[in-house]
PDB file of N, CA and C in Angstrom:
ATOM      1  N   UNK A   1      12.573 -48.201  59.677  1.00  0.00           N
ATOM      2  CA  UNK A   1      11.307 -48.679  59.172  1.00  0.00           C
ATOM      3  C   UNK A   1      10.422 -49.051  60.357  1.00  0.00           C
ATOM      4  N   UNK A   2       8.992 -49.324  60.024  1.00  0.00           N
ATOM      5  CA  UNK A   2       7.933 -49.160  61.189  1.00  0.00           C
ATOM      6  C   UNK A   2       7.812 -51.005  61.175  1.00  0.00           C
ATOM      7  N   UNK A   3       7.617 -51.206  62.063  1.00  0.00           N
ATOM      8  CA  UNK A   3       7.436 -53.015  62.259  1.00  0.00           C
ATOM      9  C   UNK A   3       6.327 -53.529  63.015  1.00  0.00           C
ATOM     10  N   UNK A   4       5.379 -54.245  62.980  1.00  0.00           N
ATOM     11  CA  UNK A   4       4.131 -54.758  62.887  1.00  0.00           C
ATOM     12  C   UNK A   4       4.207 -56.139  63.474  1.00  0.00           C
ATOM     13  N   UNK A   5       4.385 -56.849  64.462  1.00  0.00           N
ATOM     14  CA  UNK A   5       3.701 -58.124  64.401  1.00  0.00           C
ATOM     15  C   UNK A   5       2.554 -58.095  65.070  1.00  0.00           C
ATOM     16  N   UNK A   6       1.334 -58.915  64.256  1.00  0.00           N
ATOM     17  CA  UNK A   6       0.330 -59.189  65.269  1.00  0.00           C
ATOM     18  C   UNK A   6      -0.353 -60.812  65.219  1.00  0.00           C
ATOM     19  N   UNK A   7      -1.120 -61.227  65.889  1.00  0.00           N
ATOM     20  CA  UNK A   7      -1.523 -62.533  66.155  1.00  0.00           C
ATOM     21  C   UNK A   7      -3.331 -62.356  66.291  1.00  0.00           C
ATOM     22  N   UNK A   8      -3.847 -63.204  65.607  1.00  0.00           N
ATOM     23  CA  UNK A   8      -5.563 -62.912  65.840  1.00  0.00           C
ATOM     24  C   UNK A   8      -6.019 -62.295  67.435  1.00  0.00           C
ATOM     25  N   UNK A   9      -5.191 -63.070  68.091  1.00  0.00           N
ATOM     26  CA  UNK A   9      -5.491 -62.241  69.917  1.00  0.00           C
ATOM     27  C   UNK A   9      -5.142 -61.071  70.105  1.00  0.00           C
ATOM     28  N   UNK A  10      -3.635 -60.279  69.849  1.00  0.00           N
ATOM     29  CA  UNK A  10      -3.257 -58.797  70.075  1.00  0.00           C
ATOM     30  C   UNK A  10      -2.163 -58.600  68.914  1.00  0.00           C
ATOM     31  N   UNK A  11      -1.669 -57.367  69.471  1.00  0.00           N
ATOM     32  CA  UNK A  11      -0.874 -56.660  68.700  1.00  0.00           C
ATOM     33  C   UNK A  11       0.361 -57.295  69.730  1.00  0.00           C
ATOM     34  N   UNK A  12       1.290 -57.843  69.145  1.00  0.00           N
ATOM     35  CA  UNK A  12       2.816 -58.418  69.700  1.00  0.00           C
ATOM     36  C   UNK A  12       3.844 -56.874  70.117  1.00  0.00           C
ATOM     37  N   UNK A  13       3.850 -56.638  68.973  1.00  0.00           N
ATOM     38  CA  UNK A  13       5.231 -55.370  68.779  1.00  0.00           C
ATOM     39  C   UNK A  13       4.538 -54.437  67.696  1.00  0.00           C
ATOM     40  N   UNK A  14       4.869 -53.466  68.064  1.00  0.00           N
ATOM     41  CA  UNK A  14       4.761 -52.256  67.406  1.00  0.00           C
ATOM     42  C   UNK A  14       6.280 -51.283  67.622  1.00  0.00           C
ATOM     43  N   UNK A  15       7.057 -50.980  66.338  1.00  0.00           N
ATOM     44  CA  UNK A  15       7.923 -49.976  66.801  1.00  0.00           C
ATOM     45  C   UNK A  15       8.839 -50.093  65.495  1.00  0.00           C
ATOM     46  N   UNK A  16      10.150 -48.877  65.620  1.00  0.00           N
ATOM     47  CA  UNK A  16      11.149 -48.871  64.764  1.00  0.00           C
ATOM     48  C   UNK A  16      12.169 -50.299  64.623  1.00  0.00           C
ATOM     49  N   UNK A  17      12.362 -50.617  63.489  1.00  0.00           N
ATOM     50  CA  UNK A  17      13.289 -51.593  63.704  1.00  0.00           C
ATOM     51  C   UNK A  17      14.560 -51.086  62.422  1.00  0.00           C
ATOM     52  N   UNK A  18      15.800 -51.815  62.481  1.00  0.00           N
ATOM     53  CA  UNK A  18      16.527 -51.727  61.513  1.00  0.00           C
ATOM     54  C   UNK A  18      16.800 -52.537  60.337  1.00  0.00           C
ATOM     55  N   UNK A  19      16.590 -54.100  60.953  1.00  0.00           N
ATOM     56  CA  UNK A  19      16.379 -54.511  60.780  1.00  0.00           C
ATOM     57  C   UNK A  19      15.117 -55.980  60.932  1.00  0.00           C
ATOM     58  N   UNK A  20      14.884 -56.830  60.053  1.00  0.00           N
ATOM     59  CA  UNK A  20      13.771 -57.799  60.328  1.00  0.00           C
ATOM     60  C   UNK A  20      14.415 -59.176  60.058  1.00  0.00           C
ATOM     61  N   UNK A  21      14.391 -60.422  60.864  1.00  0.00           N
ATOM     62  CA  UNK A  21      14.883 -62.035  60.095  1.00  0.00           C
ATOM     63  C   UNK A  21      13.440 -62.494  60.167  1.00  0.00           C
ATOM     64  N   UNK A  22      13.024 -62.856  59.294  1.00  0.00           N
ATOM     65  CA  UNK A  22      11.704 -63.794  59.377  1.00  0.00           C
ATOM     66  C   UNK A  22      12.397 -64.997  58.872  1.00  0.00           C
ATOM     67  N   UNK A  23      11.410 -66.259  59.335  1.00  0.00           N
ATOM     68  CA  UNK A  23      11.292 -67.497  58.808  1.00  0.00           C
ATOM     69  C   UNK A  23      10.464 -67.814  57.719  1.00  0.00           C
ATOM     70  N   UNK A  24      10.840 -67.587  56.476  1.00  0.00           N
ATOM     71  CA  UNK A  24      10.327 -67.587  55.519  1.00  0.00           C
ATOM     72  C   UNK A  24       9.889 -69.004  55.029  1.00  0.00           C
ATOM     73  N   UNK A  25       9.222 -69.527  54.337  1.00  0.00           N
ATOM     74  CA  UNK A  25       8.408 -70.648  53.444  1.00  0.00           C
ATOM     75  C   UNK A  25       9.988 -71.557  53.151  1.00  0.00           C
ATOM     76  N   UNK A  26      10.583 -71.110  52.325  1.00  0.00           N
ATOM     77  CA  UNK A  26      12.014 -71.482  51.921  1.00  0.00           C
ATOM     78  C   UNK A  26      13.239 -70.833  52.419  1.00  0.00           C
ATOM     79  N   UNK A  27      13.178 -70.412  53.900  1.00  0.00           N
ATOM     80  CA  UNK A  27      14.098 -70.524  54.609  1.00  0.00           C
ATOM     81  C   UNK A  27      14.411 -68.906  55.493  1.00  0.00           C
ATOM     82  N   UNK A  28      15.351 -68.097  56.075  1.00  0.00           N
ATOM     83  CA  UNK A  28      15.241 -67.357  56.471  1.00  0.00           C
ATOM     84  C   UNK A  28      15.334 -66.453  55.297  1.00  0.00           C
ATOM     85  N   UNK A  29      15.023 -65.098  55.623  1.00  0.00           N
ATOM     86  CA  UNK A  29      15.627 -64.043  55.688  1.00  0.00           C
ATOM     87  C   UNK A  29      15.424 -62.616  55.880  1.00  0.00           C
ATOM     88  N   UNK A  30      16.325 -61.927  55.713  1.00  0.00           N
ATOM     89  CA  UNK A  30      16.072 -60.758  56.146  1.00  0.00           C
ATOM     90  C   UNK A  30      15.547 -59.331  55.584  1.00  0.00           C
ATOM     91  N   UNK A  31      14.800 -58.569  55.895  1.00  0.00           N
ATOM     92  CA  UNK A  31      14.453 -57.480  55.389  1.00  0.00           C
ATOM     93  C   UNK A  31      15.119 -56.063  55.821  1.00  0.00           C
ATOM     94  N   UNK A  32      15.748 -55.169  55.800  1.00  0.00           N
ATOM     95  CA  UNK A  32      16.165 -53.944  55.399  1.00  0.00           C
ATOM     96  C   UNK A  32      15.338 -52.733  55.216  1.00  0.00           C
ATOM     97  N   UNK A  33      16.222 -51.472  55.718  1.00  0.00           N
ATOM     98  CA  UNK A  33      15.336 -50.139  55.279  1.00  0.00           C
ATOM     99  C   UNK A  33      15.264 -49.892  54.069  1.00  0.00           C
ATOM    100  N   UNK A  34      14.415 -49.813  53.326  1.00  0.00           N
ATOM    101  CA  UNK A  34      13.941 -49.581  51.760  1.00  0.00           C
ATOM    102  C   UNK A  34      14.134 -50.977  51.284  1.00  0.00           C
ATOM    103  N   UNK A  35      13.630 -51.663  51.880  1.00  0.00           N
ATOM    104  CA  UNK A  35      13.559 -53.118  51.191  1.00  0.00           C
ATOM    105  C   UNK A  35      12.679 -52.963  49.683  1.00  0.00           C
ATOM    106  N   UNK A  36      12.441 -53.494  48.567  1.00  0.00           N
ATOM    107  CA  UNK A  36      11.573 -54.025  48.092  1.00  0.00           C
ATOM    108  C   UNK A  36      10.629 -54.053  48.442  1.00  0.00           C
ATOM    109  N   UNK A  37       9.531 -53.896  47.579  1.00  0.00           N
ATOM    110  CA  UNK A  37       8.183 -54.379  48.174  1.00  0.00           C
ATOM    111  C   UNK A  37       7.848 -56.129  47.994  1.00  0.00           C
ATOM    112  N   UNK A  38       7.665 -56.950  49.121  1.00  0.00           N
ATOM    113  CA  UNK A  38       7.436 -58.214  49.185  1.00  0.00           C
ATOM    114  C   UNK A  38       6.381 -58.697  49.957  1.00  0.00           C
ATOM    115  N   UNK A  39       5.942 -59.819  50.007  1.00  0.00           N
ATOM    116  CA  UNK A  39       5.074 -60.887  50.801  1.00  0.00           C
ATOM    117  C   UNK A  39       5.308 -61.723  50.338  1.00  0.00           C
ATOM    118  N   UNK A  40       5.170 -62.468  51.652  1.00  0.00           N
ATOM    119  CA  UNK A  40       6.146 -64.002  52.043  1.00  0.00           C
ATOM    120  C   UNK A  40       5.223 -64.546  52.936  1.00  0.00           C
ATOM    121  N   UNK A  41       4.935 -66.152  52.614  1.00  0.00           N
ATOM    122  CA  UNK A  41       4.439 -67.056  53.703  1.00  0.00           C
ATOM    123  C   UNK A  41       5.538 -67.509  54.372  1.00  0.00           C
ATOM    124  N   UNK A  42       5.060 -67.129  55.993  1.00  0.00           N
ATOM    125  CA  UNK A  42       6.323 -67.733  57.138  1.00  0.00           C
ATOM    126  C   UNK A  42       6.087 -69.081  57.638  1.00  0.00           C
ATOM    127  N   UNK A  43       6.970 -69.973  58.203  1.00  0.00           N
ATOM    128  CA  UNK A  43       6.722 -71.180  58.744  1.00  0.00           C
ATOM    129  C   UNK A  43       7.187 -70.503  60.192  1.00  0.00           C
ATOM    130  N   UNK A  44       6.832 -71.951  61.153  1.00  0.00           N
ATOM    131  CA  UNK A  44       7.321 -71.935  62.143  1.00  0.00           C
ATOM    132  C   UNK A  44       8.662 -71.421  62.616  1.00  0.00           C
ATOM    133  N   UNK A  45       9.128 -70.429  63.880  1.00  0.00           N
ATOM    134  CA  UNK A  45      10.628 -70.171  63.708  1.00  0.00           C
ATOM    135  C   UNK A  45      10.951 -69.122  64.392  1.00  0.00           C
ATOM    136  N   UNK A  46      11.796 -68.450  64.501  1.00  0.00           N
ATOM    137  CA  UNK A  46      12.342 -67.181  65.146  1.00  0.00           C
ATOM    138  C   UNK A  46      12.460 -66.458  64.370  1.00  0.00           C
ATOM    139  N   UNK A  47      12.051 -65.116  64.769  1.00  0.00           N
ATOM    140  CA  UNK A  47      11.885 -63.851  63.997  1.00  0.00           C
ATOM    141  C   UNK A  47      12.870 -62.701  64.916  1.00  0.00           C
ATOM    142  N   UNK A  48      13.811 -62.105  63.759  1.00  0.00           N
ATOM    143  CA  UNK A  48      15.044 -60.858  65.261  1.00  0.00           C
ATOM    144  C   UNK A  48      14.249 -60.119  64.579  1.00  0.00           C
ATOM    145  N   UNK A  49      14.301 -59.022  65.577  1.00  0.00           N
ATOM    146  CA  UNK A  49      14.213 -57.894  65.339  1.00  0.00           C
ATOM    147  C   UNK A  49      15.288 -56.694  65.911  1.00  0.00           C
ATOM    148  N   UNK A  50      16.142 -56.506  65.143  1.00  0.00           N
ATOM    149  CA  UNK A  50      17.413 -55.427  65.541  1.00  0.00           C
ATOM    150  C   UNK A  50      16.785 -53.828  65.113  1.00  0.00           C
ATOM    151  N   UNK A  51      17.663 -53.112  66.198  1.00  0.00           N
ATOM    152  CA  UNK A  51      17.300 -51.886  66.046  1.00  0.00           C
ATOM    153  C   UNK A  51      16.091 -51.315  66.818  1.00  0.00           C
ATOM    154  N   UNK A  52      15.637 -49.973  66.815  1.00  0.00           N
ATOM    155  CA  UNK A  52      14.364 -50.085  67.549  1.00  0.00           C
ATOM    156  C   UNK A  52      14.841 -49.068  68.672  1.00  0.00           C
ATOM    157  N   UNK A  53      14.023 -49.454  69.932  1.00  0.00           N
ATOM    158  CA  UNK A  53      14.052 -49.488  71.350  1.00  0.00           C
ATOM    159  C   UNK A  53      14.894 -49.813  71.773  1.00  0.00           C
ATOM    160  N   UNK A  54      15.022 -51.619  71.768  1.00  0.00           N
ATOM    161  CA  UNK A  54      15.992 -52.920  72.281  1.00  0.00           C
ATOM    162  C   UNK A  54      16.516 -52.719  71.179  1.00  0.00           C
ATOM    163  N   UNK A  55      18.283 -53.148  71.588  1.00  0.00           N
ATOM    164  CA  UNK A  55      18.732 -53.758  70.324  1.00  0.00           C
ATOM    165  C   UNK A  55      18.746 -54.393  69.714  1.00  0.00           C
ATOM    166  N   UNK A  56      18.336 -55.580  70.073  1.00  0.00           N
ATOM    167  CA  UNK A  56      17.561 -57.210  69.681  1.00  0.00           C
ATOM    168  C   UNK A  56      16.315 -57.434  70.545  1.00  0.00           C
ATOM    169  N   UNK A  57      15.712 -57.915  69.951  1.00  0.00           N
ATOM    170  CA  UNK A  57      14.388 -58.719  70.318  1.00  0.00           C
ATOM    171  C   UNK A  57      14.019 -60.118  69.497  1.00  0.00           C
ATOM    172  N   UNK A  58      13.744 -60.983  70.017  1.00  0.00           N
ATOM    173  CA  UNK A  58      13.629 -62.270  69.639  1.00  0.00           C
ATOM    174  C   UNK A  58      12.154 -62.519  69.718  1.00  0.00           C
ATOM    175  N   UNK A  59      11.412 -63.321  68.712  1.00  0.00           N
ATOM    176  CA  UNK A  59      10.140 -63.688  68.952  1.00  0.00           C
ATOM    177  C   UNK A  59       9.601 -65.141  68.140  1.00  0.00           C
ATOM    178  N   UNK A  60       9.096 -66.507  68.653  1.00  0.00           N
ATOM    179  CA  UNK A  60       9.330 -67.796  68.037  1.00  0.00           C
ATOM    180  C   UNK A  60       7.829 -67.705  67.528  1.00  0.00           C
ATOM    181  N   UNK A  61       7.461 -67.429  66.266  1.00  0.00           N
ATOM    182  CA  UNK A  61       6.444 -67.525  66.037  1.00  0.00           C
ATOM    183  C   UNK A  61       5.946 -68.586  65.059  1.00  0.00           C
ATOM    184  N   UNK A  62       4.710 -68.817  65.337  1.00  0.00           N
ATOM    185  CA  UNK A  62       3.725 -70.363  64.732  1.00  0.00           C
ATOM    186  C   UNK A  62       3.182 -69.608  63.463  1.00  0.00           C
ATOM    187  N   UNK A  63       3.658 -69.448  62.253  1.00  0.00           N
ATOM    188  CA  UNK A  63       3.570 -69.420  60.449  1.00  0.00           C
ATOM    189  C   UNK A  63       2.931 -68.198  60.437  1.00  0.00           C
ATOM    190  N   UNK A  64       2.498 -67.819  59.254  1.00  0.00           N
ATOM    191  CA  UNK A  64       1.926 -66.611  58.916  1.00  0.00           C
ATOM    192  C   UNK A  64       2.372 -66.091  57.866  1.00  0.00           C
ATOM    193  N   UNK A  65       2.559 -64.982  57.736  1.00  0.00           N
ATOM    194  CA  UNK A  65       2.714 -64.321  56.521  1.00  0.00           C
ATOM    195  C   UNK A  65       3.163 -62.794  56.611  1.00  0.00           C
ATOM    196  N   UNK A  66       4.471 -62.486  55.754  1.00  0.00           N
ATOM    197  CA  UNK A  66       4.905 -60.945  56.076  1.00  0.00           C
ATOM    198  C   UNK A  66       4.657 -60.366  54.880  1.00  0.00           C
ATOM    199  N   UNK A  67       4.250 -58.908  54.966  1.00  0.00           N
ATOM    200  CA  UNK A  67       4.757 -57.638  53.880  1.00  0.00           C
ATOM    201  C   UNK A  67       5.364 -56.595  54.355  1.00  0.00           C
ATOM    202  N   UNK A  68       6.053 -56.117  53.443  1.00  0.00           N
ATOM    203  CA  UNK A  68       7.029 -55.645  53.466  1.00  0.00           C
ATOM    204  C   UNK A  68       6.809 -54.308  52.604  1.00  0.00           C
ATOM    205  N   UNK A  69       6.671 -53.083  52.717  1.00  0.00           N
ATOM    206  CA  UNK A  69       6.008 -52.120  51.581  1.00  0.00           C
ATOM    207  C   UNK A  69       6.279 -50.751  52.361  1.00  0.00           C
ATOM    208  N   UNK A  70       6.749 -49.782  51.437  1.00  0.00           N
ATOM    209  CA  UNK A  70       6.982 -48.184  51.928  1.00  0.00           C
ATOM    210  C   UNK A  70       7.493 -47.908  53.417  1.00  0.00           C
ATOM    211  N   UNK A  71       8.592 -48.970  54.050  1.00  0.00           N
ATOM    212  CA  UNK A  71       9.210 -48.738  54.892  1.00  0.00           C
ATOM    213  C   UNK A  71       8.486 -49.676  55.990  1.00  0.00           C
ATOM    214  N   UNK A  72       7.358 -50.151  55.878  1.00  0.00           N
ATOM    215  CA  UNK A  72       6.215 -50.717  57.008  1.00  0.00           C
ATOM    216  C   UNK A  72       6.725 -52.214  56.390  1.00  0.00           C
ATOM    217  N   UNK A  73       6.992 -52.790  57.487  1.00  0.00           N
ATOM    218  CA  UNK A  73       6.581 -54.228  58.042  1.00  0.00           C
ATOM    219  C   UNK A  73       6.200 -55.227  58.202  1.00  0.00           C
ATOM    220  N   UNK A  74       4.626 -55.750  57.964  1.00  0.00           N
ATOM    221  CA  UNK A  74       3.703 -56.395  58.503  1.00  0.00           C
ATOM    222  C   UNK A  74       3.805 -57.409  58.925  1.00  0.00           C
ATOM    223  N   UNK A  75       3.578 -58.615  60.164  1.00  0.00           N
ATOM    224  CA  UNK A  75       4.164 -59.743  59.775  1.00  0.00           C
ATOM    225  C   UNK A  75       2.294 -60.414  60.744  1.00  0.00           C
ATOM    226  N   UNK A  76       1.839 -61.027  59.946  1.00  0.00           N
ATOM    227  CA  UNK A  76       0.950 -61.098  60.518  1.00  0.00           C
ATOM    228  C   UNK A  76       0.467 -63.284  61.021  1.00  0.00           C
ATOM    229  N   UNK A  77       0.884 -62.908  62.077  1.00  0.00           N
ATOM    230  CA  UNK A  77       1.525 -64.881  63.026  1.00  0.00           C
ATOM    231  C   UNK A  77       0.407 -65.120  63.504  1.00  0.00           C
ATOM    232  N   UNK A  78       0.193 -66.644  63.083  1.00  0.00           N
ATOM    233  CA  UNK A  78      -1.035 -67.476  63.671  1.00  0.00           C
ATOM    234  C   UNK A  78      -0.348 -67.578  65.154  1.00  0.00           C
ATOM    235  N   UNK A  79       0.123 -67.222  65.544  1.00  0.00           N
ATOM    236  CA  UNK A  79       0.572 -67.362  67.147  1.00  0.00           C
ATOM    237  C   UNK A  79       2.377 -67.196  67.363  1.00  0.00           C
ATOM    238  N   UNK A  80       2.004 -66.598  68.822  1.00  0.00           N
ATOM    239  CA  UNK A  80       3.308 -66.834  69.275  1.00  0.00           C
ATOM    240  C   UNK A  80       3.646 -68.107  70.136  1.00  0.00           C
ATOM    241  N   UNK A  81       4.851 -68.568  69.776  1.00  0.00           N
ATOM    242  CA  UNK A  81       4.728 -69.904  70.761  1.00  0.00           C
ATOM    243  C   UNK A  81       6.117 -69.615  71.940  1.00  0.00           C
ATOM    244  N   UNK A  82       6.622 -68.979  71.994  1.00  0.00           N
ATOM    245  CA  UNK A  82       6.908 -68.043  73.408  1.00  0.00           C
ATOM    246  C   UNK A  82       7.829 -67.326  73.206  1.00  0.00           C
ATOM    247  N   UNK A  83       7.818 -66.040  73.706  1.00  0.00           N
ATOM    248  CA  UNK A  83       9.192 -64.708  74.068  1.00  0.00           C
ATOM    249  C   UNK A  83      10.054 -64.892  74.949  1.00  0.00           C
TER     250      UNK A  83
END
């Protein structure tokens, strides 16, 4: 699946992932290839990203909000608060 984070300043990541952990409103979790279609408000927290490029990538991001739809991603973070 295609994966998306961005922040009002830039685009964070762009690329394949296998998987996604967001910090969801009520707690983690994770998204999958052919997930459901969803959107979720994120809180503060660490977001993996497995698969891809890297095999892991880690990113602590300040809330926002993900979708999740036709294999795409979105996770769109009032900020990163550091990589």
């Amino acid at each position: 699946m295609t994966l998306e984070i961005l922040t009002p300043d830039k685009k964070v990541y762009e690329g394949e992932a296998t998987s996604v952990t967001v910090p969801g409103a009520l707690g983690l979790f994770e998204i999958l290839n052919n997930h459901a279609p969803i959107i979720s408000t994120l809180q503060d927290g660490k977001l993996t990203v497995r698969g891809g490029s890297a095999k892991e990538e880690v990113f602590f991001i300040k809330g926002g909000v993900v979708e999740a739809l036709n294999n795409k991603v979105t996770v769109l973070a009032e900020g990163i608060l550091t990589k």
